[in-house]
Protein backbone atom coordinates (compact mmCIF):
# COMPACT_ATOMS: atom_id res chain seq x y z
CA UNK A 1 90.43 101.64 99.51
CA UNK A 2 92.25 98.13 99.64
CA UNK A 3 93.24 96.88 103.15
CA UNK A 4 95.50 94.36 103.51
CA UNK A 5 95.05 91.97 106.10
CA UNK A 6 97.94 90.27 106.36
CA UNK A 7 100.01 92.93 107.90
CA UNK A 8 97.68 94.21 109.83
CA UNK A 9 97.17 90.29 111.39
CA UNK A 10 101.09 90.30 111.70
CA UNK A 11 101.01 93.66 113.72
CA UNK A 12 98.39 92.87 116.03
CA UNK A 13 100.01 89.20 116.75
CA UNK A 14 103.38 90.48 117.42
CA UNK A 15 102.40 92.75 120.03
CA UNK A 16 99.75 90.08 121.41
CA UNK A 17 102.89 87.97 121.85
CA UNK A 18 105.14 90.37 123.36
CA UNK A 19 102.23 90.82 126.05
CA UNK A 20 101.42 87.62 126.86
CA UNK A 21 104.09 85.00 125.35
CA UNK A 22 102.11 81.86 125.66
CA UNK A 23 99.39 83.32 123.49
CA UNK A 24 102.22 81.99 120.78
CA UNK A 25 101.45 78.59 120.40
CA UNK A 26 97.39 79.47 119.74
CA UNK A 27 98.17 82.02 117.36
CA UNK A 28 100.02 80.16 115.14
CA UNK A 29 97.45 77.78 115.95
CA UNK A 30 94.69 79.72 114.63
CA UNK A 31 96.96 80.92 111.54
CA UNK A 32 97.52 77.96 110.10
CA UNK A 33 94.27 76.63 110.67
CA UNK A 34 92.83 79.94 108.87
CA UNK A 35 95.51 79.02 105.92
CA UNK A 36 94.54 75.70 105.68
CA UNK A 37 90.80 76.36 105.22
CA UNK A 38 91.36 79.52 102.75
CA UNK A 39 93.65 77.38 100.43
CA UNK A 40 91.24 74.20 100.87
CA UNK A 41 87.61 76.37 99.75
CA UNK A 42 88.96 79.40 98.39
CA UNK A 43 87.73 83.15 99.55
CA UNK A 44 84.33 82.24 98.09
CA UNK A 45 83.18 86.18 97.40
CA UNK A 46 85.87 88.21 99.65
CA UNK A 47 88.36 90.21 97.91
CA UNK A 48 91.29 89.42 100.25
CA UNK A 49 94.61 89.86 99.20
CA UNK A 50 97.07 87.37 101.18
């Protein structure tokens, strides 16, 4: 079984921001910094699909 992360990521943000609307700016934050790093050294081993 294949999960998907990206959706699942998407889900759980969007609802995170409805809650609490400030958490905005440190989720994109943290999702661009995660981007950067996983198209600067790869996924190594991990079988993501993004």
């Amino acid at each position: 079984m294949t999960l998907a992360l990206t959706p699942l990521i998407s889900l759980i943000a969007g609802i995170l921001i409805l809650v609490v609307p400030r958490l905005l700016n440190y989720i994109v934050a943290i999702y661009l910094i995660v981007i950067g790093l996983v198209g600067i050294f790869g996924t190594g081993n991990f079988n993501l699909r993004f």
